[in-house]
Structure formats: C-alpha cells, structure tokens
N, C-alpha and C. Protein backbone atom coordinates (compact mmCIF):
# COMPACT_ATOMS: atom_id res chain seq x y z
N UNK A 1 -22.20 -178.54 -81.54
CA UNK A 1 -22.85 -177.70 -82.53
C UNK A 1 -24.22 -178.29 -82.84
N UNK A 2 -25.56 -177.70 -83.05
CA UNK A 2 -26.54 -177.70 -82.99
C UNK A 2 -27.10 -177.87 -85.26
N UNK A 3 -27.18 -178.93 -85.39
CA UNK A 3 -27.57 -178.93 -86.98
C UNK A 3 -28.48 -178.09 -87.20
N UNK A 4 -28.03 -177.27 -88.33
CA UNK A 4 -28.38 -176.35 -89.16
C UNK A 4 -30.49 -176.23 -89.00
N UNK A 5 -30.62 -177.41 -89.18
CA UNK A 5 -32.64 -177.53 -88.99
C UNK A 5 -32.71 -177.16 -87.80
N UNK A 6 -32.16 -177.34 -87.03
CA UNK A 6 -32.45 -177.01 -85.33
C UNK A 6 -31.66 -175.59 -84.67
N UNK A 7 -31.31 -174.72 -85.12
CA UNK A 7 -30.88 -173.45 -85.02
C UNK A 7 -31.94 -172.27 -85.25
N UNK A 8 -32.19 -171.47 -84.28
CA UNK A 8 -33.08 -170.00 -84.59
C UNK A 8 -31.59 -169.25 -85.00
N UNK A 9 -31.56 -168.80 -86.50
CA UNK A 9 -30.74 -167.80 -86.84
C UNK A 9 -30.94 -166.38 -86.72
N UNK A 10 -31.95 -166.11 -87.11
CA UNK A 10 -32.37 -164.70 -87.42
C UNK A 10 -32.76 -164.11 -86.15
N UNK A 11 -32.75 -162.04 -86.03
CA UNK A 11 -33.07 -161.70 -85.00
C UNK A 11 -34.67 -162.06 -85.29
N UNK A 12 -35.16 -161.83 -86.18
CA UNK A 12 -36.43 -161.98 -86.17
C UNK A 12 -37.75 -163.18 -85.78
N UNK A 13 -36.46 -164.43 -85.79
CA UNK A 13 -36.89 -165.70 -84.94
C UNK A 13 -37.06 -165.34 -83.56
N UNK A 14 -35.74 -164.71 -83.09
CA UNK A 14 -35.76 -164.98 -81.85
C UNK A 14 -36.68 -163.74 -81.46
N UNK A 15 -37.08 -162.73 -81.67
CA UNK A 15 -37.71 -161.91 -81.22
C UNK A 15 -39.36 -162.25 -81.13
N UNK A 16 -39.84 -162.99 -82.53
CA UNK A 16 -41.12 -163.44 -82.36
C UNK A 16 -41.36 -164.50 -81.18
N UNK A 17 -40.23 -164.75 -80.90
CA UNK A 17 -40.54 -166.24 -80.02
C UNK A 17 -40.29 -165.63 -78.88
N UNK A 18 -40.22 -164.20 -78.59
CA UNK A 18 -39.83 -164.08 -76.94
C UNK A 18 -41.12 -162.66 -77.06
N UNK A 19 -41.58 -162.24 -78.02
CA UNK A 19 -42.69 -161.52 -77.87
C UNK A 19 -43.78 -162.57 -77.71
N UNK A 20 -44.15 -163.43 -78.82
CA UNK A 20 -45.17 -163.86 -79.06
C UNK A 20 -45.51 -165.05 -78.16
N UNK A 21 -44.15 -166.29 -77.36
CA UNK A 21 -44.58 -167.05 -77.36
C UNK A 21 -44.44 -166.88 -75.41
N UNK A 22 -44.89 -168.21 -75.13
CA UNK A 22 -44.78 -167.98 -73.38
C UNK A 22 -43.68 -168.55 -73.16
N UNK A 23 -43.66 -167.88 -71.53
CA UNK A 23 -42.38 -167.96 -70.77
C UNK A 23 -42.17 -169.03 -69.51
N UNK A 24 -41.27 -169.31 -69.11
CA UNK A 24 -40.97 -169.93 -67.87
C UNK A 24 -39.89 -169.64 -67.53
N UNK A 25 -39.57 -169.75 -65.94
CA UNK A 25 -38.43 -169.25 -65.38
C UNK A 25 -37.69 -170.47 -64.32
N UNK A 26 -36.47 -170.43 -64.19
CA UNK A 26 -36.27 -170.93 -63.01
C UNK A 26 -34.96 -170.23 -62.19
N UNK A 27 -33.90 -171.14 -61.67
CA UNK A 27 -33.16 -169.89 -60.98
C UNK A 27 -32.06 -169.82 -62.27
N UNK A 28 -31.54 -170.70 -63.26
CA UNK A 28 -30.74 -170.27 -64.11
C UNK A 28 -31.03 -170.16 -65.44
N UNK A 29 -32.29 -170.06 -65.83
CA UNK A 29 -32.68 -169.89 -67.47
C UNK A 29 -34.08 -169.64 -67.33
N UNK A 30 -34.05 -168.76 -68.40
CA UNK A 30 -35.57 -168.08 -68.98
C UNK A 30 -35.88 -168.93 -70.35
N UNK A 31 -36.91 -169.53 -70.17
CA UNK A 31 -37.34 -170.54 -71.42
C UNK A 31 -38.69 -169.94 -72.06
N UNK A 32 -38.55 -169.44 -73.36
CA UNK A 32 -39.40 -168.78 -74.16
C UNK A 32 -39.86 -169.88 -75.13
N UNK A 33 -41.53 -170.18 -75.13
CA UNK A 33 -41.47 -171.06 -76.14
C UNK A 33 -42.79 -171.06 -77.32
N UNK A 34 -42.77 -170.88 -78.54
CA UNK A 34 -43.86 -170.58 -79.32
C UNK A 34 -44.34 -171.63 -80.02
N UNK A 35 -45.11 -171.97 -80.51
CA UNK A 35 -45.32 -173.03 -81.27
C UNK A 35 -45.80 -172.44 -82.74
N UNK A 36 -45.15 -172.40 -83.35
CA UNK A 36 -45.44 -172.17 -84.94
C UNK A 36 -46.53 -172.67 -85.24
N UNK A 37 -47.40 -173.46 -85.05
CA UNK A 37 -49.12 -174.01 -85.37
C UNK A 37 -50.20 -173.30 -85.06
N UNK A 38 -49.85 -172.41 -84.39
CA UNK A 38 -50.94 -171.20 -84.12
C UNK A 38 -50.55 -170.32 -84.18
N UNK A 39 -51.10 -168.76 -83.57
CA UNK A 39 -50.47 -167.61 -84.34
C UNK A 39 -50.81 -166.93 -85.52
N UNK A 40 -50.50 -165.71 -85.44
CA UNK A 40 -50.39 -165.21 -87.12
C UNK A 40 -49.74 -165.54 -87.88
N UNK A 41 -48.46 -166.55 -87.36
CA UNK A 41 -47.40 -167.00 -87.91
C UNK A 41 -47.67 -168.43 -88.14
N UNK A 42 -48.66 -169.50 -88.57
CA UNK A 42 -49.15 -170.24 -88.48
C UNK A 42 -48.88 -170.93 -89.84
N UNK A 43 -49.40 -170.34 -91.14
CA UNK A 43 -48.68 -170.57 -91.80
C UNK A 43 -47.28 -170.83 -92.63
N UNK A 44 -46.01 -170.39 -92.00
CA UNK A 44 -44.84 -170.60 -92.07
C UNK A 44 -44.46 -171.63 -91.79
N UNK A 45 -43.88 -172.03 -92.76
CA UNK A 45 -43.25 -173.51 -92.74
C UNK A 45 -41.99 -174.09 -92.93
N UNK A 46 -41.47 -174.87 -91.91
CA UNK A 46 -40.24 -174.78 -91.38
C UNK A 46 -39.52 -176.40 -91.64
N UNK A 47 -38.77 -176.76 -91.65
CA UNK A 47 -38.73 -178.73 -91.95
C UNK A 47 -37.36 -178.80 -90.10
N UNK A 48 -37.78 -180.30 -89.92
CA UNK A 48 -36.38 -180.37 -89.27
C UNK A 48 -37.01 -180.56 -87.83
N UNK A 49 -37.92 -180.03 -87.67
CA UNK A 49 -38.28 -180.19 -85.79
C UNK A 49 -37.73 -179.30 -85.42
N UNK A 50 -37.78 -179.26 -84.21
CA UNK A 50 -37.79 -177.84 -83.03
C UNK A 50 -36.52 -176.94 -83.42
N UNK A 51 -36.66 -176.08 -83.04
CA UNK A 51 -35.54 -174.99 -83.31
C UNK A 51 -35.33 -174.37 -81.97
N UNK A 52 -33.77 -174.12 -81.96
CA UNK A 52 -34.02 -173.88 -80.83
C UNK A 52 -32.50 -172.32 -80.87
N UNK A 53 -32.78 -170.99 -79.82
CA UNK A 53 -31.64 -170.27 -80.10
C UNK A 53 -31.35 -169.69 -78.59
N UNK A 54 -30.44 -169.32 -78.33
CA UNK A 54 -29.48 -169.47 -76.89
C UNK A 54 -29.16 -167.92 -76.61
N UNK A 55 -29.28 -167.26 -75.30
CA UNK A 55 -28.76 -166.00 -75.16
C UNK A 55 -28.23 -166.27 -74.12
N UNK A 56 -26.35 -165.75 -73.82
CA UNK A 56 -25.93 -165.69 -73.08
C UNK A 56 -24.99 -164.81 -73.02
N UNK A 57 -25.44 -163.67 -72.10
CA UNK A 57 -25.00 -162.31 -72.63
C UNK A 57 -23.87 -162.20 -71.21
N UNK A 58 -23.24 -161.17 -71.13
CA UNK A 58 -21.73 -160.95 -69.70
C UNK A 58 -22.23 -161.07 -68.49
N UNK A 59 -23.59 -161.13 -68.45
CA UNK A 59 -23.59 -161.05 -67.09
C UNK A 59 -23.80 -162.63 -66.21
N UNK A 60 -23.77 -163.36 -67.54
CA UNK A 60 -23.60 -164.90 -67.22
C UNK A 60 -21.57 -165.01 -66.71
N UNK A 61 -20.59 -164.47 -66.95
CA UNK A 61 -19.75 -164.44 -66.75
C UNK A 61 -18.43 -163.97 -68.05
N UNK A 62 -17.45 -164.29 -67.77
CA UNK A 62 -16.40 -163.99 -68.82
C UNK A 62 -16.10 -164.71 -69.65
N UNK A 63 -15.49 -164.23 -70.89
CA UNK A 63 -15.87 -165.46 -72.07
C UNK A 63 -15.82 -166.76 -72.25
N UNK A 64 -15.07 -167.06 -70.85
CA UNK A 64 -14.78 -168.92 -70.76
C UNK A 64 -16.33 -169.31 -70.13
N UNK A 65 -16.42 -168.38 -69.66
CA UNK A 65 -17.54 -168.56 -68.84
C UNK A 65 -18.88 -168.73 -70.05
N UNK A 66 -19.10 -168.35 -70.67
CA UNK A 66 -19.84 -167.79 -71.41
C UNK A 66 -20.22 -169.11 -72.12
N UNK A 67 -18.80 -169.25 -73.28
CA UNK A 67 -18.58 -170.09 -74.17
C UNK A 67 -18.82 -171.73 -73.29
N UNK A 68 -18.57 -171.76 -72.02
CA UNK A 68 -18.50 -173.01 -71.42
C UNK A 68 -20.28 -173.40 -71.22
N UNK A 69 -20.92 -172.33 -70.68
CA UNK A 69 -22.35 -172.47 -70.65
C UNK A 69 -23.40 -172.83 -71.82
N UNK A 70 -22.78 -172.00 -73.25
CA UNK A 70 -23.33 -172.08 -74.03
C UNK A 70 -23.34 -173.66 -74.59
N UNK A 71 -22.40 -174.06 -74.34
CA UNK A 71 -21.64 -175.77 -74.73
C UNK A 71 -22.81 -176.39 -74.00
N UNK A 72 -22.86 -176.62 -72.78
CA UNK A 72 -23.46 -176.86 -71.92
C UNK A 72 -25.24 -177.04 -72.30
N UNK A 73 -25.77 -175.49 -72.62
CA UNK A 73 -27.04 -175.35 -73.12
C UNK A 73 -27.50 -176.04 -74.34
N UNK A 74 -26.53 -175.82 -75.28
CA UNK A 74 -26.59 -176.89 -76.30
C UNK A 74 -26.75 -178.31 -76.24
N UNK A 75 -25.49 -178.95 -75.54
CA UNK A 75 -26.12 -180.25 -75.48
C UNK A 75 -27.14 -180.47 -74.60
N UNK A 76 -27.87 -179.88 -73.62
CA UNK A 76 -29.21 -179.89 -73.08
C UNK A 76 -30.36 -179.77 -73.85
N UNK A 77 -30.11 -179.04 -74.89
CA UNK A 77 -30.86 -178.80 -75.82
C UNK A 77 -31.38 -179.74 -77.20
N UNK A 78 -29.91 -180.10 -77.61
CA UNK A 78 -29.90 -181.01 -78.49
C UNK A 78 -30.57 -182.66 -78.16
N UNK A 79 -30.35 -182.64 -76.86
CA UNK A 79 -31.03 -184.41 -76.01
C UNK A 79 -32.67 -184.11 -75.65
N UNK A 80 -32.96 -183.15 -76.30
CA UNK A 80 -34.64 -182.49 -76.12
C UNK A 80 -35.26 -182.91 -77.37
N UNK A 81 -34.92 -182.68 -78.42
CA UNK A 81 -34.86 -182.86 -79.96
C UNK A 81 -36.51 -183.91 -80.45
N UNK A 82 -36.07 -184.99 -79.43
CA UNK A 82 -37.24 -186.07 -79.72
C UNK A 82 -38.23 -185.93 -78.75
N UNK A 83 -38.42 -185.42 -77.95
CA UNK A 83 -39.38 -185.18 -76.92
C UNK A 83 -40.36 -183.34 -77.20
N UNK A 84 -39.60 -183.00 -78.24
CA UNK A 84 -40.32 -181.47 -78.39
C UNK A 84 -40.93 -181.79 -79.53
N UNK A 85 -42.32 -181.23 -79.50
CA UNK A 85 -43.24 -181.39 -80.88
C UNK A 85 -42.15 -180.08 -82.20
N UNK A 86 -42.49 -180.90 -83.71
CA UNK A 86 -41.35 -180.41 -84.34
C UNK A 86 -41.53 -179.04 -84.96
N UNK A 87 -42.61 -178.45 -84.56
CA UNK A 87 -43.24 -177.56 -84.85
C UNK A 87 -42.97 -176.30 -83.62
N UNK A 88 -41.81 -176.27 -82.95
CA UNK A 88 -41.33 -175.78 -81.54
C UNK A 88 -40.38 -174.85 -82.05
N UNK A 89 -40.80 -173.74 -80.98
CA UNK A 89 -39.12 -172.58 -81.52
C UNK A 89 -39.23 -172.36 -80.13
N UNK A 90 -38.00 -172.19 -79.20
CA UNK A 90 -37.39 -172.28 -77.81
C UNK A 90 -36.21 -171.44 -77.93
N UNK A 91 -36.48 -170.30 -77.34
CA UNK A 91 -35.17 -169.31 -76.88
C UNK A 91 -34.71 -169.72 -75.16
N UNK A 92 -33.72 -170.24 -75.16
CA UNK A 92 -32.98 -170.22 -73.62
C UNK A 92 -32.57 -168.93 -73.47
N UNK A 93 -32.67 -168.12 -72.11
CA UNK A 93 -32.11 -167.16 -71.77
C UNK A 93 -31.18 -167.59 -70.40
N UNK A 94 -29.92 -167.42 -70.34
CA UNK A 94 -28.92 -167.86 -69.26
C UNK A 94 -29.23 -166.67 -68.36
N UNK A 95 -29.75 -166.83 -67.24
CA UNK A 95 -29.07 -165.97 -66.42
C UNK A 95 -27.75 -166.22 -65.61
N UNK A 96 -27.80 -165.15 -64.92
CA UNK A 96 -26.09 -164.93 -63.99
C UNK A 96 -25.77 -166.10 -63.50
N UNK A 97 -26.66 -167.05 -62.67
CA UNK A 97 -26.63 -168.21 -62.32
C UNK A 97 -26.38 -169.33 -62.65
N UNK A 98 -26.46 -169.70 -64.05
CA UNK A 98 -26.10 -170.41 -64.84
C UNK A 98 -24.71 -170.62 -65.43
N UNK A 99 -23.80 -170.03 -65.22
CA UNK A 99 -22.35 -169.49 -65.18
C UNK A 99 -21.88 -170.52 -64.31
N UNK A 100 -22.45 -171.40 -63.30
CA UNK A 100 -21.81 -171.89 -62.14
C UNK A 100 -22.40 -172.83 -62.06
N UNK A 101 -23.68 -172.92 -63.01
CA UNK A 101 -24.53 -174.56 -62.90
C UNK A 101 -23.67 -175.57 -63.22
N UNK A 102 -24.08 -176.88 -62.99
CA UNK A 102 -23.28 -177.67 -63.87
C UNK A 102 -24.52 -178.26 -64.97
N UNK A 103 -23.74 -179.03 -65.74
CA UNK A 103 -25.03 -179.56 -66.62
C UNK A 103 -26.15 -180.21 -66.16
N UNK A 104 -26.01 -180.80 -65.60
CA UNK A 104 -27.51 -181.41 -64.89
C UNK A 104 -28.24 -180.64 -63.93
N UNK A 105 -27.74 -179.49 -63.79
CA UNK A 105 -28.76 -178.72 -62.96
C UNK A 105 -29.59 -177.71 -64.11
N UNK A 106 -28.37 -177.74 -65.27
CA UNK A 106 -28.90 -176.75 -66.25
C UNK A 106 -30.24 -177.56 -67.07
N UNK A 107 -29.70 -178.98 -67.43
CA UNK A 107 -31.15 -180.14 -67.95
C UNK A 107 -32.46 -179.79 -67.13
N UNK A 108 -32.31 -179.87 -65.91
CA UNK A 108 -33.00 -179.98 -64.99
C UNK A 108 -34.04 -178.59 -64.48
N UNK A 109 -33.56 -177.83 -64.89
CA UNK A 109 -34.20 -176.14 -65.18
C UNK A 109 -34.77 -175.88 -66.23
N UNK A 110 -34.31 -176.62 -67.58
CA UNK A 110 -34.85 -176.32 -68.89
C UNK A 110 -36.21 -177.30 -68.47
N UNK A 111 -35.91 -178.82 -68.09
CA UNK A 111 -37.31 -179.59 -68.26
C UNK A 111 -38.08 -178.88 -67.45
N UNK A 112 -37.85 -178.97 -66.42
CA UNK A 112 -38.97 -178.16 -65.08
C UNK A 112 -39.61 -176.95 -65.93
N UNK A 113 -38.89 -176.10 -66.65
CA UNK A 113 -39.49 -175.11 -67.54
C UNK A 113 -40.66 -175.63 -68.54
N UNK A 114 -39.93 -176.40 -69.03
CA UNK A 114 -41.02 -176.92 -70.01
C UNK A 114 -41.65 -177.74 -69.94
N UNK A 115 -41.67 -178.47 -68.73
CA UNK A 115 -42.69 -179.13 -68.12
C UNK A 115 -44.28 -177.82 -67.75
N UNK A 116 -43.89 -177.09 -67.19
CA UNK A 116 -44.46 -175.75 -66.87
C UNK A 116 -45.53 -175.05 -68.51
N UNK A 117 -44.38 -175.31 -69.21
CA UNK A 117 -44.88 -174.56 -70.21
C UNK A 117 -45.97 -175.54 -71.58
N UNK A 118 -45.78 -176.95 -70.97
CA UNK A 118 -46.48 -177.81 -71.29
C UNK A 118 -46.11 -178.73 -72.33
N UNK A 119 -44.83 -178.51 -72.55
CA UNK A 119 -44.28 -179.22 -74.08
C UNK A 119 -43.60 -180.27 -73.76
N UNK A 120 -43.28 -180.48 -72.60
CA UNK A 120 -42.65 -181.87 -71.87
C UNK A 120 -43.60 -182.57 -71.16
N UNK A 121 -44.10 -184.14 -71.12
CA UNK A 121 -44.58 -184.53 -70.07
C UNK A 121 -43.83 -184.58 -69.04
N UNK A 122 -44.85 -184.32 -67.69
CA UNK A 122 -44.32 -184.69 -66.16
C UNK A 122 -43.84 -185.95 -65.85
C-alpha cells in the first residue's frame, strides 16, 4: 500500500496529469508525468513528495492478474519515492504486456521511461 501523501486520488489528478503532463512509453507501461511547478497549476500545493496513481484496466488480464500487477507497480513505485523531485505527479498506465512482466522488467520500463522523460538520472 502506497502512504496516503503519495497517492493521486481524484479523477481530476489523474486526468490533469495525463492531459497536461508528458508521456513515455515502453513495451509494458505508459508513464505520464507532470510536474506541479509549472503550469497553470503551479500554484497548488501539495506536502509529501511525488504522487503517484496506477491504471490497470482488463485488458492487462483477469483479476489475479490485475491485482498481482498492480502489487507489483506499487512497489516499483514506492522504491522511486527518493529519486523523484517532490513536486512530481506520475500516472502508470499497464498495458496488456505487463500482465506477464515480472517485477524487474516492470522497474526497468518505468526507469527507462523516466529516464526519457527526464526525472531520473541516466
């Protein structure tokens, strides 16, 4: 489970952060990432460091499937925590592929992403 400061709850988080912010891809996750410091949304102020919210919809697989990935994305997510500026909102999108990753291929797709997207050093 992901502490309460580090959770995108609202649809309205996650929607600004997959309109507004940029993208990266690889073969099992779509990494959306905004930075609250710029923007129209610039002023909003948030405590806690990065936030981060997870979509993993059926076509990642069946609910073991689902629930097992999401586990998975989380703790990938959560071991990011100190390396993401705290001012970060990050939507993971699972694709179909990701259903069958194991965790270190799934780590390994998120950094490459955000290596890409510039919030990780190389």
């Amino acid at each position: 489970m992901l502490p309460k400061q580090h959770k995108l709850t609202s649809p309205t988080d996650f929607s600004r952060t997959m309109k507004r912010g940029r993208r990266a891809g690889s073969r099992t996750v779509v990494v959306h990432l905004l930075d609250r410091r710029t923007g129209p949304d610039a002023g909003i102020a948030h405590q806690g460091g990065p936030r981060v919210g997870l979509i993993v919809s059926k076509a990642v697989g069946n609910a073991v499937i689902r629930h097992r990935t999401s586990r998975r994305l989380r703790h990938v997510c959560a071991s990011l925590f100190d390396a993401l500026p705290p001012t970060t909102d990050l939507v993971v999108r699972a694709l179909p592929a990701s259903g069958a990753a194991s965790s270190s291929d799934l780590e390994k797709d998120i950094r490459k992403a955000l290596t890409r997207l510039g919030a990780l050093d190389a």
